[in-house]
N, C-alpha and C. Protein backbone atom coordinates (compact mmCIF):
# COMPACT_ATOMS: atom_id res chain seq x y z
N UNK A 1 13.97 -31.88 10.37
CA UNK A 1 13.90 -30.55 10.91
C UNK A 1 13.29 -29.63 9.86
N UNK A 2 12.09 -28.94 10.07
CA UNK A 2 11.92 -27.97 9.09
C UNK A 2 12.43 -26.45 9.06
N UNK A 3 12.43 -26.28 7.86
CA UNK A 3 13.32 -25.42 6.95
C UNK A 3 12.00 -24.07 6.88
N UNK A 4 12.52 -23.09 7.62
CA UNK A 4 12.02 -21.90 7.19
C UNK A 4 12.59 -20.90 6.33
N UNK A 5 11.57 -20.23 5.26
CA UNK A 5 12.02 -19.38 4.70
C UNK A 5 12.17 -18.03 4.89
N UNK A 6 12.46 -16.91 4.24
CA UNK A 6 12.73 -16.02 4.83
C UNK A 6 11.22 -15.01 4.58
N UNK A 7 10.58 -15.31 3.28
CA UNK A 7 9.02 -14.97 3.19
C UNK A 7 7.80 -15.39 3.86
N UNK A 8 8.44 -16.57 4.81
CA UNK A 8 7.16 -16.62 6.00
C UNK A 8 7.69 -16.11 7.42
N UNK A 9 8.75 -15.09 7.08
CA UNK A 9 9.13 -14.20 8.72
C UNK A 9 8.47 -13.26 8.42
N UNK A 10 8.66 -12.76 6.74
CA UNK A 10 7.64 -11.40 6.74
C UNK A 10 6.39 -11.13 7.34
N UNK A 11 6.05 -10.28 7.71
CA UNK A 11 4.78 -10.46 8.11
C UNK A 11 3.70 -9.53 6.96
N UNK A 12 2.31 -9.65 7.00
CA UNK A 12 1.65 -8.87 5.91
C UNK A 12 2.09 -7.76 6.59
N UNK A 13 1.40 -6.63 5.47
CA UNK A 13 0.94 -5.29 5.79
C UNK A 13 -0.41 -5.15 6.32
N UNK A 14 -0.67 -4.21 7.38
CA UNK A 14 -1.52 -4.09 8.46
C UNK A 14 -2.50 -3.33 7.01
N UNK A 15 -3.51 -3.16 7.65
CA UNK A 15 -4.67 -2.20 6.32
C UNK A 15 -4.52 -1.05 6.77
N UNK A 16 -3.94 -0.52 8.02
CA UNK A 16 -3.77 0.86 8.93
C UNK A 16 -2.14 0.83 8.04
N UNK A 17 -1.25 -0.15 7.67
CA UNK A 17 -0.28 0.80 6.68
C UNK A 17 -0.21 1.30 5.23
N UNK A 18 -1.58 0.03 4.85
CA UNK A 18 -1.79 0.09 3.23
C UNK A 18 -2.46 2.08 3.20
N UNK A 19 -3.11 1.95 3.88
CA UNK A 19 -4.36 3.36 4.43
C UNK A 19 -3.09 4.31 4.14
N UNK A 20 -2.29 4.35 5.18
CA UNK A 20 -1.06 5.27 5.32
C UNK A 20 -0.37 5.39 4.65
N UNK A 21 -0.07 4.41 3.37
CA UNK A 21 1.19 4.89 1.91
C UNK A 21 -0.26 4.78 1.09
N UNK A 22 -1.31 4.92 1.18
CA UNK A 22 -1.91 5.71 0.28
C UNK A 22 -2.49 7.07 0.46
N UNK A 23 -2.45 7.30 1.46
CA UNK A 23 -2.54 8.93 1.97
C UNK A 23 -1.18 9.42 1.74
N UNK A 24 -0.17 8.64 1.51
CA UNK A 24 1.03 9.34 1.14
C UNK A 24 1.24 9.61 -0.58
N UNK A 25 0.82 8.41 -0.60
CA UNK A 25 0.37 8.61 -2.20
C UNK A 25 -0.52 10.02 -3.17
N UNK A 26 -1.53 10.17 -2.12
CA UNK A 26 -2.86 10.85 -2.38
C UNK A 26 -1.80 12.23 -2.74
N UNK A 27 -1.30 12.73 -1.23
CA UNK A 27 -0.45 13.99 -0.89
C UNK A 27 1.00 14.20 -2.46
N UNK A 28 1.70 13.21 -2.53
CA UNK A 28 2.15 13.76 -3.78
C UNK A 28 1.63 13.23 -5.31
N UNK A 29 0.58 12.77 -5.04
CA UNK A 29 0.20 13.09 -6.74
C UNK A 29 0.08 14.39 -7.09
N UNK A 30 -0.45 15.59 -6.62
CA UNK A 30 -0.34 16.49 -7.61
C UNK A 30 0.84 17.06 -8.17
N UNK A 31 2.01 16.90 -7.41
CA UNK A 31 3.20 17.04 -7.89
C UNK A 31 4.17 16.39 -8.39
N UNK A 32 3.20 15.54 -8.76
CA UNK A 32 4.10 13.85 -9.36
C UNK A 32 4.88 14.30 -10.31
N UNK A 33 5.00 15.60 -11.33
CA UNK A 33 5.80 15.62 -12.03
C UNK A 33 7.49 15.71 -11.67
N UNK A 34 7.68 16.90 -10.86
CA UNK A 34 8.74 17.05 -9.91
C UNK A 34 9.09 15.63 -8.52
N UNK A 35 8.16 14.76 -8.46
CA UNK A 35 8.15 13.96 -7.41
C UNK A 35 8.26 13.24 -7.68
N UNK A 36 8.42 12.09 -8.93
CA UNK A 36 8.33 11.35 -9.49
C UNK A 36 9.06 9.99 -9.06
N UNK A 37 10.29 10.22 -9.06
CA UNK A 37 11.24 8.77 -8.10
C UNK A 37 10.31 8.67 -7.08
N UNK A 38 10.07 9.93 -6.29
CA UNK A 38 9.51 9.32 -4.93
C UNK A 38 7.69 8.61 -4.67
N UNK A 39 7.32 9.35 -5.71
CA UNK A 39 6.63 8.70 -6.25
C UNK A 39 6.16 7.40 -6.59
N UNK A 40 6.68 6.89 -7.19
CA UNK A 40 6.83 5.97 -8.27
C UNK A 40 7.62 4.42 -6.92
N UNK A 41 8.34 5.35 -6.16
CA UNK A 41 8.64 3.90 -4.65
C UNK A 41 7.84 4.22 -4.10
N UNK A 42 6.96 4.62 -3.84
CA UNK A 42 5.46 4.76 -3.03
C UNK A 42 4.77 3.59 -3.74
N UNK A 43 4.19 3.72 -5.09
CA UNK A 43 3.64 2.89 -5.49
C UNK A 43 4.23 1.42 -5.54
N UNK A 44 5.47 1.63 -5.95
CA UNK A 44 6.11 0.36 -5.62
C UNK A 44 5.88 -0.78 -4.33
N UNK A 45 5.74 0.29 -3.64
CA UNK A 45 5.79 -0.43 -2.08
C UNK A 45 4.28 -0.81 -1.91
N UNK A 46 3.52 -0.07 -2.04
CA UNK A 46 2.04 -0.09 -2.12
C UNK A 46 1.91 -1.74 -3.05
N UNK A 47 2.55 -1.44 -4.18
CA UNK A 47 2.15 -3.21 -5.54
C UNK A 47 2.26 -4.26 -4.18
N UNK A 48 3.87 -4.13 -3.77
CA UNK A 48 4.36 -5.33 -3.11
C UNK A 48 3.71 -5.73 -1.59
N UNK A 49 2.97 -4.11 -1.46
CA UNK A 49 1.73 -4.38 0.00
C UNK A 49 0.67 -5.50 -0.38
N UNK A 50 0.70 -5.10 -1.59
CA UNK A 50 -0.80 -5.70 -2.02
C UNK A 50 -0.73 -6.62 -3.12
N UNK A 51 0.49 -7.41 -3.26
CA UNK A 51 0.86 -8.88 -4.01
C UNK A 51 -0.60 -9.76 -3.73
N UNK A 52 -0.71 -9.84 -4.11
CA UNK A 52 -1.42 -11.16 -4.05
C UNK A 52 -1.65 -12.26 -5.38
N UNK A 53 -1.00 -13.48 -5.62
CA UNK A 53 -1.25 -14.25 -6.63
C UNK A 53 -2.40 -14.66 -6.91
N UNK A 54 -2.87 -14.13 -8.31
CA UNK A 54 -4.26 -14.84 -9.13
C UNK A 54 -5.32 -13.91 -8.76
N UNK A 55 -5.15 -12.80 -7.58
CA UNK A 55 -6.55 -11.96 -7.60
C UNK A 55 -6.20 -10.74 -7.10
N UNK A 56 -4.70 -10.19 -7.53
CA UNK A 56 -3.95 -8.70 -6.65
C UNK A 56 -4.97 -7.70 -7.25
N UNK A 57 -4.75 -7.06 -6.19
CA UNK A 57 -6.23 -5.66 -6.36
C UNK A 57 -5.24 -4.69 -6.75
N UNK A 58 -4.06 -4.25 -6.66
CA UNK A 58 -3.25 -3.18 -6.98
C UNK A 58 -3.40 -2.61 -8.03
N UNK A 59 -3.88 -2.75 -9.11
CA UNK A 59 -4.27 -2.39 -10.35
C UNK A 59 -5.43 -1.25 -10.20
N UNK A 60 -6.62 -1.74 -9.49
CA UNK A 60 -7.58 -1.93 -9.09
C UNK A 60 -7.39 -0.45 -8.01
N UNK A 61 -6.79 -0.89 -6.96
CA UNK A 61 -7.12 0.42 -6.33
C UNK A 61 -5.94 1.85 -6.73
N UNK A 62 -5.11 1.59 -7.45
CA UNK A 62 -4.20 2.53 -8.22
C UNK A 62 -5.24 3.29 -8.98
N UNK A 63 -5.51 2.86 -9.76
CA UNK A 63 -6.44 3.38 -10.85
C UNK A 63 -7.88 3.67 -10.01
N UNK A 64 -8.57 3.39 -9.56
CA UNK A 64 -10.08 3.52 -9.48
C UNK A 64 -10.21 4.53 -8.13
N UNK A 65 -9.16 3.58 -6.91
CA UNK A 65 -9.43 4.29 -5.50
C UNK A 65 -8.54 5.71 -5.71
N UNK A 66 -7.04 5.14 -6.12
CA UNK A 66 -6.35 7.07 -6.06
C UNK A 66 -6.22 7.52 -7.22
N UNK A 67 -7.24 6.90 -8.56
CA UNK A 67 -7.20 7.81 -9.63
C UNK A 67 -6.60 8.28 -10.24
N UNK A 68 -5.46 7.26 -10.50
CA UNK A 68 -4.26 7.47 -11.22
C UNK A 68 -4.75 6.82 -12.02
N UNK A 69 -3.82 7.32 -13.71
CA UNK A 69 -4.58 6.42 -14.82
C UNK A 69 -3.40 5.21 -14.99
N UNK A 70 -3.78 4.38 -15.31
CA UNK A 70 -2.86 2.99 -15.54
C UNK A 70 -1.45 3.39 -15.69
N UNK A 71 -1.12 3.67 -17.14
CA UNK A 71 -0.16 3.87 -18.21
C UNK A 71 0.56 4.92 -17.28
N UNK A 72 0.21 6.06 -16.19
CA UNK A 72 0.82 6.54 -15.19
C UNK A 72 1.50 5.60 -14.38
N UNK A 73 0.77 4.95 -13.39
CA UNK A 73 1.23 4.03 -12.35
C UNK A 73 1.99 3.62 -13.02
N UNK A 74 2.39 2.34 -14.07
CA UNK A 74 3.11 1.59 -14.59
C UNK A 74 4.41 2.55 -15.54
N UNK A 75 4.35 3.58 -15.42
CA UNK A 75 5.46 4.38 -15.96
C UNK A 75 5.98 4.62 -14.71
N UNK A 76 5.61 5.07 -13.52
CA UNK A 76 6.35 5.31 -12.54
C UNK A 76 6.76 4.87 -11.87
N UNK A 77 6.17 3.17 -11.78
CA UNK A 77 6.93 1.98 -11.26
C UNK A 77 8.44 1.63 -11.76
N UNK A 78 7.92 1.40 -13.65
CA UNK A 78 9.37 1.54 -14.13
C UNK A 78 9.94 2.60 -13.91
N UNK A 79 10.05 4.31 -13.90
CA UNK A 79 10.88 4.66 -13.52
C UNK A 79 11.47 4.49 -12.40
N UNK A 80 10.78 4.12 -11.33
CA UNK A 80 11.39 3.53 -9.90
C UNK A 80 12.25 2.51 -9.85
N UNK A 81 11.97 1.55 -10.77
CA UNK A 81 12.59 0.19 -10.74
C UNK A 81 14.03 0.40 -11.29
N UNK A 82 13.93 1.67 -12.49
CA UNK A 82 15.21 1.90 -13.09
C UNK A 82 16.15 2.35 -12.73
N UNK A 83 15.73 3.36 -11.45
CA UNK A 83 16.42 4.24 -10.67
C UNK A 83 16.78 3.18 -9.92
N UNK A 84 16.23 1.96 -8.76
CA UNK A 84 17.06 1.49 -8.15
C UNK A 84 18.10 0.64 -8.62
N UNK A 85 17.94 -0.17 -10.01
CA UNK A 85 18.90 -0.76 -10.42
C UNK A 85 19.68 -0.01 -10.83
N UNK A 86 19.86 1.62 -11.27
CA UNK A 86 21.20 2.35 -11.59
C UNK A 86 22.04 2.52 -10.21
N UNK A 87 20.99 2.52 -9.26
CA UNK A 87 21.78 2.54 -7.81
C UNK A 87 22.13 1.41 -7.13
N UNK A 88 21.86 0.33 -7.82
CA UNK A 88 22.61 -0.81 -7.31
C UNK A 88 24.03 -1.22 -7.66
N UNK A 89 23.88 -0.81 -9.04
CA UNK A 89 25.11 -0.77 -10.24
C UNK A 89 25.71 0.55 -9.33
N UNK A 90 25.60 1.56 -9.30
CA UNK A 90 26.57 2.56 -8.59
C UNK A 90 26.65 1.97 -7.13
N UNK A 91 26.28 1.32 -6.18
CA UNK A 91 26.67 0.26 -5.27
C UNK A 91 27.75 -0.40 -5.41
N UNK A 92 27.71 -1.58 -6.60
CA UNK A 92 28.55 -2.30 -7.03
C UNK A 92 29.94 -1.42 -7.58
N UNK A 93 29.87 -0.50 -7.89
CA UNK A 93 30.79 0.20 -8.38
C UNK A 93 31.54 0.94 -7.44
N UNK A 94 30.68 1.75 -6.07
CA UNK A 94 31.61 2.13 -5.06
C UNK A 94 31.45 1.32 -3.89
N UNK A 95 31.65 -0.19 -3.68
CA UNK A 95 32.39 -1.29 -3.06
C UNK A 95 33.70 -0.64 -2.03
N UNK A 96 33.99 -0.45 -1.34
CA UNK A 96 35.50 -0.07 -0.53
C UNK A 96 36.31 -1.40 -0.67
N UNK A 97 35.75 -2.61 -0.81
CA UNK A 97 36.34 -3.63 -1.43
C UNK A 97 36.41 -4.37 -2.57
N UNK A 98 37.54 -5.14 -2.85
CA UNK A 98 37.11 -5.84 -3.92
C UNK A 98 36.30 -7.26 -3.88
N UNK A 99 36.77 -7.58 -2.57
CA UNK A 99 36.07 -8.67 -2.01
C UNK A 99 34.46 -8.72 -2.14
N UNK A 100 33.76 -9.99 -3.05
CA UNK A 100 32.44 -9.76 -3.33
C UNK A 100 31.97 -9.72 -1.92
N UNK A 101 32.15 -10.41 -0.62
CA UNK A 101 31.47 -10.85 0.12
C UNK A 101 31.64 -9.81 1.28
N UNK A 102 32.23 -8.71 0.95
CA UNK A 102 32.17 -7.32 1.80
C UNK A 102 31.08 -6.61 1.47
N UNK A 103 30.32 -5.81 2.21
CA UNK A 103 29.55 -4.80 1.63
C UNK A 103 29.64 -3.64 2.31
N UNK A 104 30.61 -3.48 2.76
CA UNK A 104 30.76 -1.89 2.57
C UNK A 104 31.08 -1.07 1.35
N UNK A 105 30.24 -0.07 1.64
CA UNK A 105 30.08 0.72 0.29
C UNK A 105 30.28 2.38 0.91
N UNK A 106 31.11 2.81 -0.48
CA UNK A 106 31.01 4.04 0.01
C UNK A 106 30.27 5.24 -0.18
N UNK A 107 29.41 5.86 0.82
CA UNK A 107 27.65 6.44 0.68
C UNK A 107 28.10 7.85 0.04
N UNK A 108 29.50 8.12 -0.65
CA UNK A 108 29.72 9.80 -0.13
C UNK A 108 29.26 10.77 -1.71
N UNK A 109 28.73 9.95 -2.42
CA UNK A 109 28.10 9.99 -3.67
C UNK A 109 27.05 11.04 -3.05
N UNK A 110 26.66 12.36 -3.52
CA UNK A 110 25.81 12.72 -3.07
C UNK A 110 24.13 12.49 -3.27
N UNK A 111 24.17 12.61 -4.99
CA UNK A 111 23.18 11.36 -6.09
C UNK A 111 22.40 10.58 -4.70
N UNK A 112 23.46 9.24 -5.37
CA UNK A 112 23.17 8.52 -3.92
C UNK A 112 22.59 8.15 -2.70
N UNK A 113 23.00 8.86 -1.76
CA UNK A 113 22.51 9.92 -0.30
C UNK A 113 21.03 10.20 -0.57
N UNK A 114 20.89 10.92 -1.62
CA UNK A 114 19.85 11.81 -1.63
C UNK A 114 18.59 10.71 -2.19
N UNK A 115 19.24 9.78 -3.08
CA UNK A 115 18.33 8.51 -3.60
C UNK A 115 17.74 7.76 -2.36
N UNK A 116 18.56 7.04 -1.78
CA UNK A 116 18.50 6.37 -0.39
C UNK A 116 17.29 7.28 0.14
N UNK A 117 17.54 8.28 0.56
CA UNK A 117 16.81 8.95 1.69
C UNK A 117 15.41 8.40 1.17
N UNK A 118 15.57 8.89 -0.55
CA UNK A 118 13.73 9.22 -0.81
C UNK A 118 13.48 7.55 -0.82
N UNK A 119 14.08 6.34 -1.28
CA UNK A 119 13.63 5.01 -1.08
C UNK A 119 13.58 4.51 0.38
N UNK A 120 13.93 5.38 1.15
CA UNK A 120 13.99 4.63 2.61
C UNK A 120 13.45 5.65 3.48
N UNK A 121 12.34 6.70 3.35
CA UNK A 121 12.16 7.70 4.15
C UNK A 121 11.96 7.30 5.18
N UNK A 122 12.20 6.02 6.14
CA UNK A 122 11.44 5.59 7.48
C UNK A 122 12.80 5.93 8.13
N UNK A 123 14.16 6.24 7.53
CA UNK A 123 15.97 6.54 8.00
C UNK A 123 16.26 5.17 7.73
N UNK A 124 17.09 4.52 8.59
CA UNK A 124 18.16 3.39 8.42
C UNK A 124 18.78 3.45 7.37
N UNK A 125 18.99 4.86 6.74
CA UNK A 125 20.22 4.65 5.76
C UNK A 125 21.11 5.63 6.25
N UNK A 126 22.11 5.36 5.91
CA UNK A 126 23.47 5.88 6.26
C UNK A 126 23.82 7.64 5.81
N UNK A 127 24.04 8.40 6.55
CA UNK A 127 24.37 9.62 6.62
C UNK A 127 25.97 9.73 5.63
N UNK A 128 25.98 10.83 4.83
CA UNK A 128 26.91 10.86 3.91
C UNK A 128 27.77 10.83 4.55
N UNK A 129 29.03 10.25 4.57
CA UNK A 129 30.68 10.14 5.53
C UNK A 129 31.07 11.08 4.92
N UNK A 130 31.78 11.89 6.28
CA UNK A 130 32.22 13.03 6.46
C UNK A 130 33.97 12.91 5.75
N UNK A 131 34.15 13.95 4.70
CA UNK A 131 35.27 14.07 4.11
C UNK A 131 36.13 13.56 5.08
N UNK A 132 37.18 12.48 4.14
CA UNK A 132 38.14 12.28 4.55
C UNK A 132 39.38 13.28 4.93
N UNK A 133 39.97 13.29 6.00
CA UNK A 133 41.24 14.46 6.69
C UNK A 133 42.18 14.45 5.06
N UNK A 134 42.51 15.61 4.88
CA UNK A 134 43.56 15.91 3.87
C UNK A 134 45.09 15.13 4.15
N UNK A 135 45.51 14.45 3.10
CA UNK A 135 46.37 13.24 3.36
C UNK A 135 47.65 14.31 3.29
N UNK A 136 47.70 15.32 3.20
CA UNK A 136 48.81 16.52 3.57
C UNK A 136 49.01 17.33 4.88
N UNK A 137 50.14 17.49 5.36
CA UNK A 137 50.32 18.05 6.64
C UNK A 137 50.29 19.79 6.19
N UNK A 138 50.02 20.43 6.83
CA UNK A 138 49.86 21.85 6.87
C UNK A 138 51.46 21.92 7.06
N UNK A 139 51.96 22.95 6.02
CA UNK A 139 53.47 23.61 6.03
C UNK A 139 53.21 24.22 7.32
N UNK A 140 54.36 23.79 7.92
CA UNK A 140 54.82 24.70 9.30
C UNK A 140 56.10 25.74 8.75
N UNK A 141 56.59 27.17 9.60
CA UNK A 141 57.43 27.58 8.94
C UNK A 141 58.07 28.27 10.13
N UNK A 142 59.18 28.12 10.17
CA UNK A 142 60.29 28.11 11.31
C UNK A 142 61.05 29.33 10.95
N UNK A 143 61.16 30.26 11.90
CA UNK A 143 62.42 31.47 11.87
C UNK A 143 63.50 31.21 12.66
N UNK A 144 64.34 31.30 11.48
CA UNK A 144 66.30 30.50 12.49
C UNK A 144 66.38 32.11 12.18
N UNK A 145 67.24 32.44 13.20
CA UNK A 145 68.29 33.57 13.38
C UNK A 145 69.36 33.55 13.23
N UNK A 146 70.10 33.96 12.17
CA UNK A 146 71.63 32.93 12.02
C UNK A 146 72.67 34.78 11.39
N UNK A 147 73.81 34.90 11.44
CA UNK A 147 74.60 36.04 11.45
C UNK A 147 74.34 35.85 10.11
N UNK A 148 74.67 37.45 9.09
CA UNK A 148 74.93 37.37 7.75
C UNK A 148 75.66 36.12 6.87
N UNK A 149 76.52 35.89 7.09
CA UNK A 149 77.44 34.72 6.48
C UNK A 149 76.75 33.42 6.65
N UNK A 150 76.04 32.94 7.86
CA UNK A 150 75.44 31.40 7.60
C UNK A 150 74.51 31.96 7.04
N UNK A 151 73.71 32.83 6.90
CA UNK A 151 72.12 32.90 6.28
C UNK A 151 72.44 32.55 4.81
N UNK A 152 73.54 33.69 4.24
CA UNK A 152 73.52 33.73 2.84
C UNK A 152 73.94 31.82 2.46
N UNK A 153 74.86 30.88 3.51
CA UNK A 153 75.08 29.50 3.13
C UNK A 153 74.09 28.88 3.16
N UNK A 154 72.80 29.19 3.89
CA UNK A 154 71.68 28.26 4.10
C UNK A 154 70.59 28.86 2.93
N UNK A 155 70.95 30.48 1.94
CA UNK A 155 69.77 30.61 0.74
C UNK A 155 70.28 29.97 -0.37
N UNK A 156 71.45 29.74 -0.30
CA UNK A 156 72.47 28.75 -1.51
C UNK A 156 72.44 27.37 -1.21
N UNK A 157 72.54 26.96 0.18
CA UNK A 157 72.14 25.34 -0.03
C UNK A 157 70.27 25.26 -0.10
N UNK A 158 69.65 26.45 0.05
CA UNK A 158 68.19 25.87 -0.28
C UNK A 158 67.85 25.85 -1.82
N UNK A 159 68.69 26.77 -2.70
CA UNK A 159 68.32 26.82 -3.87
C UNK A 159 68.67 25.48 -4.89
N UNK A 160 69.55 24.77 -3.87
CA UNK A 160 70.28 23.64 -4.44
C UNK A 160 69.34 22.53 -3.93
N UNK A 161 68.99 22.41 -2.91
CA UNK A 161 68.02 21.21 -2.42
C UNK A 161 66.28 21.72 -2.85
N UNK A 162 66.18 22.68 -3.26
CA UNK A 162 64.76 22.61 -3.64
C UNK A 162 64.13 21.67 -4.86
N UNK A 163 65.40 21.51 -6.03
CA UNK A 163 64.30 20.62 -6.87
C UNK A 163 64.98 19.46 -6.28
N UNK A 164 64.94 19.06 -5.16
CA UNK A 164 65.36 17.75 -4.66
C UNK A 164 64.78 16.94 -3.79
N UNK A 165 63.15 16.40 -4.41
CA UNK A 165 62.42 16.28 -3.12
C UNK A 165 62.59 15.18 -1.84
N UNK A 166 63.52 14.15 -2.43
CA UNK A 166 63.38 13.28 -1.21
C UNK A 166 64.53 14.13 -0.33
N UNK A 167 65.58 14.32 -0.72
CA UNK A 167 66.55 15.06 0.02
C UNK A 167 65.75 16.10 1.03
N UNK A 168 64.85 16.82 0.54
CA UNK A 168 64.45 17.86 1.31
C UNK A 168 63.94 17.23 2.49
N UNK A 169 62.86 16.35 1.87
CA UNK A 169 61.71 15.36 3.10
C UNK A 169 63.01 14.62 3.91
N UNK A 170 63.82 14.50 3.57
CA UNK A 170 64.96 13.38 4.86
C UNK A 170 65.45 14.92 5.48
N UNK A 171 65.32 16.11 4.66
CA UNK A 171 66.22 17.53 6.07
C UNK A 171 65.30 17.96 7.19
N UNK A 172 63.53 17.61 6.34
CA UNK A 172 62.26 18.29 6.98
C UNK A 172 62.50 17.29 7.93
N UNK A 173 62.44 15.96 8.04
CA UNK A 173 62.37 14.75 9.00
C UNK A 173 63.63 15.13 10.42
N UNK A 174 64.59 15.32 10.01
CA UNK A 174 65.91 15.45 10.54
C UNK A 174 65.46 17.20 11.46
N UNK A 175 64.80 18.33 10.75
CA UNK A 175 65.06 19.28 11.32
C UNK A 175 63.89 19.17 12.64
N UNK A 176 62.64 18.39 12.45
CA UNK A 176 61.52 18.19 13.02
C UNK A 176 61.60 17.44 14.38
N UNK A 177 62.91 16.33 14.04
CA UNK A 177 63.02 15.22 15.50
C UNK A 177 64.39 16.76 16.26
N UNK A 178 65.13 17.51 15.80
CA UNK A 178 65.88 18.54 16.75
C UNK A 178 64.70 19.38 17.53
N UNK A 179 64.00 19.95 16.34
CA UNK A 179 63.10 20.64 17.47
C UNK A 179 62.27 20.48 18.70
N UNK A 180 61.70 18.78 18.04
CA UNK A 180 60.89 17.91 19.33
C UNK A 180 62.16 17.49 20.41
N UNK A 181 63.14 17.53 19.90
CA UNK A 181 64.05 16.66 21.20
C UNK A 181 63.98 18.11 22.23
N UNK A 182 64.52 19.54 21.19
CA UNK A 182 65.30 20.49 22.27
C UNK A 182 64.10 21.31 22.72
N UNK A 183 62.49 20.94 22.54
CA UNK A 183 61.55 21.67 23.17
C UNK A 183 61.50 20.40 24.40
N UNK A 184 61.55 18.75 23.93
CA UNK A 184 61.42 18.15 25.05
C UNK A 184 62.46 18.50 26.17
N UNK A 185 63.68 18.62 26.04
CA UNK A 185 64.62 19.43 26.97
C UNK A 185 64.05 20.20 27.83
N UNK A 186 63.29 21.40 27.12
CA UNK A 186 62.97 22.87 27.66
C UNK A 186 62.08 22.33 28.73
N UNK A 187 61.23 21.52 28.47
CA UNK A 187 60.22 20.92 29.20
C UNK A 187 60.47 20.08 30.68
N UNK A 188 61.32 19.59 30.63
CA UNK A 188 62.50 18.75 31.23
C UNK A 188 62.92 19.93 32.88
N UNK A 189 62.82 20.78 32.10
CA UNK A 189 63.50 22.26 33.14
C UNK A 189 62.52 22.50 34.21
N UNK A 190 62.69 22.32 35.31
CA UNK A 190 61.54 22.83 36.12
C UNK A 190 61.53 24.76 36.24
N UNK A 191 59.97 24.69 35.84
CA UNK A 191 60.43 26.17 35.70
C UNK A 191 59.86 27.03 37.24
N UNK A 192 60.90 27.91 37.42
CA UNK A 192 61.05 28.90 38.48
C UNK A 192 60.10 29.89 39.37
């Protein structure tokens, strides 16, 4: 049975796309200073359009056709190349698992986000995940009406249970299932 690889599914690049990331090319060279990552994966993509073993023209039309000088191109490749391996390493680093063979990763790095976009401007990268819900409940705050004499027993037992936090969280738990039971009651009532 023969064995296919995964470099003869690729297919080439059309000369109508080589044309098109070099008109993209053309458009930010003059601002290559400020543009530079994005830059620099333009050309990248452009080398790997135009691989060819023992006679690649990429050299060739970098320099001559879009008039970039060598020692340019090849600085901005490496900076490209450097930038994606710091973002692979920050990949590896925000993993949601420890498991090697998971790859979810978490995109919420903004860095990141903003890297992705410029290496993948065609989209299929992932939109920054939206802050996680605050792992705290919003204080609710309840008015009891109680005669002089229980109030003043309930500001003396609070001054006593305040540095007491599990105690408090087992009174908050306890006062929370009365209120849900005696509103479910109220509810219970057909009203008139």
């Amino acid at each position: 049975m023969p064995v296919t690889t995964v470099e003869s599914k690729v297919k080439a690049p059309t000369r109508q796309q080589i044309e098109q990331l070099k008109d993209e090319i053309r458009e930010l060279l003059p601002a290559y200073q400020s543009r530079r990552l994005e830059l620099g994966m333009k050309l990248l993509q452009l080398q790997e359009m135009l691989a060819n073993h023992n006679k690649g023209q990429f050299t060739a039309v970098a320099t001559e056709e879009l008039g970039i000088p060598r020692s340019t191109v090849y600085d901005l490749i490496d900076f490209a190349k450097a930038e994606i391996e710091r973002v692979q390493f920050e990949l590896s680093e925000n993993r949601t698992s420890g498991d090697d063979t998971v790859t979810d990763v978490d995109f919420s790095s903004p860095g990141l986000a903003r890297f992705l976009r410029i290496a993948y401007p065609g989209g299929n990268v992932p939109n920054r995940r939206p802050p996680a819900p605050k792992p705290y409940i919003k204080q609710v705050y309840f008015k009891f009406v109680y005669p002089r004499e229980k109030r003043l027993q309930v500001a003396a037992a609070w001054k006593v249970l305040k540095g007491h936090k599990a105690e408090l969280k087992e009174l908050s738990m306890k006062i929370a299932e009365e209120v849900i039971n005696a509103a479910a009651k109220i509810e219970k009532i057909p009203h008139k």
